[in-house]
Protein backbone atom coordinates (compact mmCIF):
# COMPACT_ATOMS: atom_id res chain seq x y z
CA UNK A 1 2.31 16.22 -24.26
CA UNK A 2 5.22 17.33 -22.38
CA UNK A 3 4.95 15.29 -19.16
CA UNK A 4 5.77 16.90 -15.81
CA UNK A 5 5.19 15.95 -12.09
CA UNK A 6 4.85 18.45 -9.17
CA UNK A 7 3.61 17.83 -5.37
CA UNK A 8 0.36 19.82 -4.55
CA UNK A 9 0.69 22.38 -2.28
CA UNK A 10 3.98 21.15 -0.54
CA UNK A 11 5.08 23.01 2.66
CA UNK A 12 8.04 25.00 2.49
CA UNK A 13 9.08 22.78 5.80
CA UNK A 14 7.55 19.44 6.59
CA UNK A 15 5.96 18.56 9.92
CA UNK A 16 8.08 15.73 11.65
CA UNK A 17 5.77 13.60 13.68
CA UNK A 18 7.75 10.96 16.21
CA UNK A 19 6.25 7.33 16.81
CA UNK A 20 8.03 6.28 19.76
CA UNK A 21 7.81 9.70 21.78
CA UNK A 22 11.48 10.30 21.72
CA UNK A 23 12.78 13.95 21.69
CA UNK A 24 13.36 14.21 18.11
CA UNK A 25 16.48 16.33 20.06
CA UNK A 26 18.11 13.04 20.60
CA UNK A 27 19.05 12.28 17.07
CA UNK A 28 21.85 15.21 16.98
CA UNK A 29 24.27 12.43 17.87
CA UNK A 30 23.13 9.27 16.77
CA UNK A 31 22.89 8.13 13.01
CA UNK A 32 19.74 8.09 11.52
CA UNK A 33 18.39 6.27 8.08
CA UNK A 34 15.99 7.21 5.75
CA UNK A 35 13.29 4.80 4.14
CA UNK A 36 11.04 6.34 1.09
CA UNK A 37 7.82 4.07 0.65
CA UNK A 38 5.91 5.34 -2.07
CA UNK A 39 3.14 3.40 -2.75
CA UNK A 40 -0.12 3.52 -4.79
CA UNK A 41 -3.83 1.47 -4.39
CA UNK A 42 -7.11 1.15 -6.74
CA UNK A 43 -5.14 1.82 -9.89
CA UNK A 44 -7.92 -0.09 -11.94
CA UNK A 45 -6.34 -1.06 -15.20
CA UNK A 46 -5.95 2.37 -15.87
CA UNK A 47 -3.07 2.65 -18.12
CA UNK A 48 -3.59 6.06 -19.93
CA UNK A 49 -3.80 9.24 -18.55
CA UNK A 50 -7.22 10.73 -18.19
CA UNK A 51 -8.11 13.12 -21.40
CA UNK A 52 -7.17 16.78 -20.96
CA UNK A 53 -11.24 17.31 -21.11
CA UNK A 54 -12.01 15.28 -18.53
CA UNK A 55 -14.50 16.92 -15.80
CA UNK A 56 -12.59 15.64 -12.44
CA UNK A 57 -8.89 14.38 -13.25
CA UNK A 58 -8.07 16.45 -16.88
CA UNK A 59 -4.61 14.86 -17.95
CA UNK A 60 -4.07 13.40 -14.53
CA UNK A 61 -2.62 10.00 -14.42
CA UNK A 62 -0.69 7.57 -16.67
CA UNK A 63 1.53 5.29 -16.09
CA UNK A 64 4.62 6.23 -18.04
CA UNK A 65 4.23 9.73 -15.66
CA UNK A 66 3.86 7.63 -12.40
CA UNK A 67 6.74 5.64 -14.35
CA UNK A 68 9.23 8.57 -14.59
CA UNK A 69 8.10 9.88 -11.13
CA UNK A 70 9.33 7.42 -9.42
CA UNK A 71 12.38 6.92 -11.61
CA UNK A 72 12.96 10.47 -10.38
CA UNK A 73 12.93 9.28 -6.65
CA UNK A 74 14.54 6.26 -6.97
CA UNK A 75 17.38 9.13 -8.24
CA UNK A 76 16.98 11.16 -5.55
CA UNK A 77 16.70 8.59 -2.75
CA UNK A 78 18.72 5.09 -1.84
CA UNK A 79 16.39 3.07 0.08
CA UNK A 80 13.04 2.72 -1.45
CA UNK A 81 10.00 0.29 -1.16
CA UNK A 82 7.24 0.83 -3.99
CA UNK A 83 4.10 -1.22 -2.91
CA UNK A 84 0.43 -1.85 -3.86
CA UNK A 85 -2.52 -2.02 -1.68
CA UNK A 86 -4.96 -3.51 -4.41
CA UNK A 87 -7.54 -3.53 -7.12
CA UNK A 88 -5.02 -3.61 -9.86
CA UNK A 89 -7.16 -5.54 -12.16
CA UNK A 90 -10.89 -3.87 -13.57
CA UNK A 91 -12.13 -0.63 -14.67
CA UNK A 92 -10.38 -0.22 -18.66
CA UNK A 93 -10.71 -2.04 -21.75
CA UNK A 94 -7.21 -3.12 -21.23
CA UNK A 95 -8.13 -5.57 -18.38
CA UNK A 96 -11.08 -6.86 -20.57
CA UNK A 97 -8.80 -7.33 -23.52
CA UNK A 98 -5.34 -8.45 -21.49
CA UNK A 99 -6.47 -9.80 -18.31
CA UNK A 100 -4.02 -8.03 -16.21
CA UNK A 101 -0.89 -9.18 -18.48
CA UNK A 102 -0.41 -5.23 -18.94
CA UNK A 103 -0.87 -4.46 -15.86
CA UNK A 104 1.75 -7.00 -14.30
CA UNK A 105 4.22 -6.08 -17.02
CA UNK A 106 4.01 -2.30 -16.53
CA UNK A 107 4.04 -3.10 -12.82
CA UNK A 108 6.99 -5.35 -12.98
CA UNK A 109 9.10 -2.36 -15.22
CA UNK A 110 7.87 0.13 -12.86
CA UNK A 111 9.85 -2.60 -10.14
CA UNK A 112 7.10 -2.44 -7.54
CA UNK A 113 8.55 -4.32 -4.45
CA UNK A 114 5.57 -5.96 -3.12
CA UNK A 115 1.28 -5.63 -3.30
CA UNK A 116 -2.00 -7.48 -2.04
CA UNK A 117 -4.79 -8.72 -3.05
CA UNK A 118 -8.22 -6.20 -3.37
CA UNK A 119 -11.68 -7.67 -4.06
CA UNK A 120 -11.50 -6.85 -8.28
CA UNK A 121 -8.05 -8.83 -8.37
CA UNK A 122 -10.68 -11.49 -8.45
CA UNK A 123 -12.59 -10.64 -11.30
CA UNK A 124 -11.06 -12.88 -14.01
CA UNK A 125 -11.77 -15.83 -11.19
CA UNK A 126 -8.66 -16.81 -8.60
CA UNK A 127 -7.51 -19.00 -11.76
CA UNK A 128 -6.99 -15.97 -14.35
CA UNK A 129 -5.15 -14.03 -11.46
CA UNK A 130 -2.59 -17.23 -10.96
CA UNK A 131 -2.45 -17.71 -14.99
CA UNK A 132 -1.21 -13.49 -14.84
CA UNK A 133 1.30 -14.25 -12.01
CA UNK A 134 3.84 -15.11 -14.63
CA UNK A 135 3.98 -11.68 -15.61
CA UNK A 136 4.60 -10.29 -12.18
CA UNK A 137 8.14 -9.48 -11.08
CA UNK A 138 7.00 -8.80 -7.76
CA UNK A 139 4.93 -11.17 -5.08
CA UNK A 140 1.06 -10.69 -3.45
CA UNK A 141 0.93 -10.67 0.11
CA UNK A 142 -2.48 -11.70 2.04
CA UNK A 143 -2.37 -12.38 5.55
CA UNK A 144 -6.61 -12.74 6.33
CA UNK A 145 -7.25 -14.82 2.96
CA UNK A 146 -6.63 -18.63 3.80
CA UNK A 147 -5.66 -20.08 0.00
CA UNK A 148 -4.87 -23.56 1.07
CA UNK A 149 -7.50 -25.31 -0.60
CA UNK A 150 -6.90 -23.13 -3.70
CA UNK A 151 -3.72 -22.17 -6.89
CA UNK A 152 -2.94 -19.86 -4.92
CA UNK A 153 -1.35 -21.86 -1.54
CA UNK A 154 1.77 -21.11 -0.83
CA UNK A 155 2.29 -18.40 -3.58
CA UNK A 156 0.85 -15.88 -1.78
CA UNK A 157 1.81 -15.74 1.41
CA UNK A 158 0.77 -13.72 4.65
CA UNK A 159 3.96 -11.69 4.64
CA UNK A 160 7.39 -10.36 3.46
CA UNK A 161 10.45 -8.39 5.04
CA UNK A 162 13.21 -6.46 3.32
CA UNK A 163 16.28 -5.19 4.58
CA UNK A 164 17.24 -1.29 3.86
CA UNK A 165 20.48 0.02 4.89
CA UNK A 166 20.56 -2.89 7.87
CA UNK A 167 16.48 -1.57 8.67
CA UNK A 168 14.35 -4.84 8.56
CA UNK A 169 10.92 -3.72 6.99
CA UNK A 170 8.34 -6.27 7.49
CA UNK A 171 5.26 -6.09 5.27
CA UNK A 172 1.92 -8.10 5.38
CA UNK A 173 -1.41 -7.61 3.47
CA UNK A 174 -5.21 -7.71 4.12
CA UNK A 175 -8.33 -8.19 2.20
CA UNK A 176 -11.83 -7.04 2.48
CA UNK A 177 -14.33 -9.53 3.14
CA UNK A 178 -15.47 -11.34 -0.26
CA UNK A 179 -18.91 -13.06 0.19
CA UNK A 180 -21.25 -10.61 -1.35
CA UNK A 181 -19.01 -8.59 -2.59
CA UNK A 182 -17.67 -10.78 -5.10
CA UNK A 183 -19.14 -14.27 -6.27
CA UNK A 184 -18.45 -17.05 -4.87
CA UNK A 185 -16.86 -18.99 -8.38
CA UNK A 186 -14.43 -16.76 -8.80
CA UNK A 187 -12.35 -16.82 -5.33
CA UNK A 188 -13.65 -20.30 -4.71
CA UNK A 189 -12.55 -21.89 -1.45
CA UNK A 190 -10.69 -18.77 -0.37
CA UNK A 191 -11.52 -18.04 3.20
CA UNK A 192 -11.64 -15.00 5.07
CA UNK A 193 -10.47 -14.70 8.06
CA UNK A 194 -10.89 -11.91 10.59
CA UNK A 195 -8.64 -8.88 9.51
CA UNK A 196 -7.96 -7.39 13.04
CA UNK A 197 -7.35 -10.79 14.58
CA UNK A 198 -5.12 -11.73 12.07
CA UNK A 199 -2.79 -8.46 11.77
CA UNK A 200 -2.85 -8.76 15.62
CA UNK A 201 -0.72 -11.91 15.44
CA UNK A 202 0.92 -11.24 12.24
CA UNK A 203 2.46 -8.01 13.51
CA UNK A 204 3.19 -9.56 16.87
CA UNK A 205 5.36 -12.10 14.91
CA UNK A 206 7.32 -8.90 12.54
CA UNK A 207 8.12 -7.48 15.95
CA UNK A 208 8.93 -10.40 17.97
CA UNK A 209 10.34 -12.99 15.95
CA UNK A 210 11.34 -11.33 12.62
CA UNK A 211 12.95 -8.95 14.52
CA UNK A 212 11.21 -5.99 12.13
CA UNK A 213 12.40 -2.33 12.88
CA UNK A 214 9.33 -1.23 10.30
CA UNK A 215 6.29 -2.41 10.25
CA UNK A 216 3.83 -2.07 6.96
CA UNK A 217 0.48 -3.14 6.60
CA UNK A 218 -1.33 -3.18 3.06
CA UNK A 219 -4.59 -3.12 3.48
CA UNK A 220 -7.80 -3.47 1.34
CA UNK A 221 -10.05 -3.29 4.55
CA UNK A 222 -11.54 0.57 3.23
CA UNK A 223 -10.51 3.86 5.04
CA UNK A 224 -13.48 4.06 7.56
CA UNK A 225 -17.37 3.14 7.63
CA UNK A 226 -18.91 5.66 9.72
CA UNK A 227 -22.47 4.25 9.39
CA UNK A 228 -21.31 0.53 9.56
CA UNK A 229 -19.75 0.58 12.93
CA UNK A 230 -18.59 -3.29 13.56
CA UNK A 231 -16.78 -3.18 9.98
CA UNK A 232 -13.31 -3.64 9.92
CA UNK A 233 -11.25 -0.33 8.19
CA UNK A 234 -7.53 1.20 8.21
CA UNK A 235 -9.15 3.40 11.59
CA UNK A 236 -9.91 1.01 13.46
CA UNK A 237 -7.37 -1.40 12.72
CA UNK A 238 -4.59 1.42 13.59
CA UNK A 239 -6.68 1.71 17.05
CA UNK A 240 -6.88 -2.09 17.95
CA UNK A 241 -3.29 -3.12 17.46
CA UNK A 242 -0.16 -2.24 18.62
CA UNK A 243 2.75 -3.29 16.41
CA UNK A 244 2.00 -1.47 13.31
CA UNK A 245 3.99 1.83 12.15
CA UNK A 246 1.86 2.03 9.01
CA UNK A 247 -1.56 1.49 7.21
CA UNK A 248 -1.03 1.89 3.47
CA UNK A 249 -5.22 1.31 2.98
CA UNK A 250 -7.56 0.94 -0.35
CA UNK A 251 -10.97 0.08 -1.55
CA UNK A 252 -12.70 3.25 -0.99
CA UNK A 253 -10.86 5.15 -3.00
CA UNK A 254 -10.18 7.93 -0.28
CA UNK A 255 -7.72 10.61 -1.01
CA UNK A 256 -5.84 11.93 1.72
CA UNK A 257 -3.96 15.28 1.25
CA UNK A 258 -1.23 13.96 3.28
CA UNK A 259 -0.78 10.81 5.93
CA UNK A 260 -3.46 10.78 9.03
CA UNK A 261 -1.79 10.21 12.21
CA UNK A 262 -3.81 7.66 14.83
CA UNK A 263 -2.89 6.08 18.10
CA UNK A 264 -3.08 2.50 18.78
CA UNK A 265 -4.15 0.37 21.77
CA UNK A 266 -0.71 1.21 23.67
CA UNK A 267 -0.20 4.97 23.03
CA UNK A 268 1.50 4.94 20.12
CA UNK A 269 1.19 6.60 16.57
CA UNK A 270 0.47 4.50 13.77
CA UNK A 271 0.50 6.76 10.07
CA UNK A 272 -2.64 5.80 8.23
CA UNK A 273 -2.59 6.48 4.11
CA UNK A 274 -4.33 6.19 0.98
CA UNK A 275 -4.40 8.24 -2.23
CA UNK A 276 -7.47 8.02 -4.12
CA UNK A 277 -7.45 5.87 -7.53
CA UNK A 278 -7.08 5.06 -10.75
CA UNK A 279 -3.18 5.77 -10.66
CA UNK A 280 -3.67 9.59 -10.20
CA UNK A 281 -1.69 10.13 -6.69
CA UNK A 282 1.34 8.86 -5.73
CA UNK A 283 1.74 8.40 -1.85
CA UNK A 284 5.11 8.84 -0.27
CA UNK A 285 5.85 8.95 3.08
CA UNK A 286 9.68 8.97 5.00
CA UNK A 287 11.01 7.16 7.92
CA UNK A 288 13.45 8.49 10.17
CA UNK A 289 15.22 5.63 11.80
CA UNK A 290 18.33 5.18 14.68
CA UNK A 291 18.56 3.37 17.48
CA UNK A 292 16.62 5.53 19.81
CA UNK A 293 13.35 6.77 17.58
CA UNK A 294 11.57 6.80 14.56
CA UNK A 295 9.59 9.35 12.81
CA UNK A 296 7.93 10.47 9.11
CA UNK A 297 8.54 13.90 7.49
CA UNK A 298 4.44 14.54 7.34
CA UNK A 299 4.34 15.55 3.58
CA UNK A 300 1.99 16.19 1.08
CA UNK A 301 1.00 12.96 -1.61
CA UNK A 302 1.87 13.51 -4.71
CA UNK A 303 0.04 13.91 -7.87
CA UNK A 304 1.22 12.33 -11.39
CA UNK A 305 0.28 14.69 -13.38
């Protein structure tokens, strides 16, 4: 099949939507920098594209198209951060068979920059995820899981920062909570911690001490839980903190046409995102950064395809 990617429905001009409430006017004479995250959550083992007969997603999918998709990018763009917010592992024969070997391979070729930890990452037990680690040419971020009494201690840690074109990007990761949703002898003596707590200090420490001009959360919290109102999600952790530019979210599988924009606990807009599933939409979103502002070109996510 001759593969081909186009963006759904892209406007002819993209929205520009400031986070610091600078006239976007300003930047006529100061420098500004570009930052591409593209980023993808809930992949599920799925390596193959879905089969052109397929009732929902016909021919959607695949990893050598998400492959050559962002090969296309990385082309077209100089600074970019691919990430993962979760749920790599489960949901194809290929994780029953391999474990997540394939996954962390493809993954690693792909050169994904960074990813966290979502509740089926555990399904193989916290011990099969270390024994695939080998096979990972990228590191696991979880701020909210405590691993000290487990493999996993000090291999994955809360957070990570990258420097693009002199813009320090600081990215940390959280994980939904995993007593009764997974059992208890697979993560073992993993404890969670609370999620909104914990990215309060954690992004309080990217500002203040790491210095971070971009902050990134990966989170496998869930979009929102309308009927479950005291349950932590990418809305309400946008709302209660104050340091975070954006939510890259998982776990419930919620597609979102293009980025949501909230306001946190000071005023300011934090970009909330997820794209679906199985490996079907790409998510890419672009910061605009100088010395006076910041802002994203509000466009479409992207379908592999």
């Amino acid at each position: 099949m001759k593969r081909r990617t186009f963006i759904k429905n892209t406007a002819a001009t993209s929205a520009l939507v400031t986070l610091s409430g600078v006239s976007l006017s300003s930047f006529a004479t100061v420098k500004e920098r570009k930052i591409t995250i593209l980023h993808t959550n809930d992949v599920h083992s799925h390596i193959d594209p879905f089969p052109e007969n397929h009732p929902k997603n016909p021919a959607m999918g695949g990893v050598a198209r998400r492959a050559s998709l962002i090969e296309q990018i990385r082309k077209e763009e100089t600074n970019v951060l691919l990430l993962d917010a979760g749920d790599i592992f489960q949901g194809t024969p290929y994780f029953n068979y391999y474990g997540g070997e394939l996954e962390f391979k493809l993954m690693s070729m792909m050169k994904y920059d960074l990813a966290t930890m979502g509740n089926h990452d555990f399904d193989n037990g916290i011990d099969g995820f270390y024994a695939q680690l080998p096979h990972a040419n990228f590191e696991f971020v979880s701020a909210n899981y405590d691993f000290k009494n487990t493999v996993l201690n000090g291999i994955v840690k809360p957070y990570k920062t990258f420097i693009k074109d002199g813009i320090k990007i600081g990215v940390f990761g959280l994980g939904v909570q995993l007593e009764g949703l997974v059992d208890k002898k697979l993560y073992k003596e993993t404890i969670y911690n609370n999620p909104i707590e914990v990215a309060t200090d954690i992004s309080k420490t990217l500002k203040e001490t790491e210095k971070c001009d971009l902050i990134i959360c990966l989170s496998h919290l869930g979009f929102d839980y309308k009927n479950e109102a005291e349950k932590p999600s990418d809305m309400k952790l946008a709302e209660a903190t104050k340091d975070i530019d954006l939510i890259i979210g998982g776990h419930t599988h919620t597609f979102l046409d293009k980025p949501i924009i909230k306001t946190n606990k000071v005023g300011k807009q934090v970009v909330v995102n997820q794209v679906g599933a199985y490996g079907i939409n790409l998510g890419r979103i672009d910061f605009y950064l100088s010395d006076d502002s910041k802002y994203i070109s509000q466009e479409k996510n992207i379908i592999v395809q």
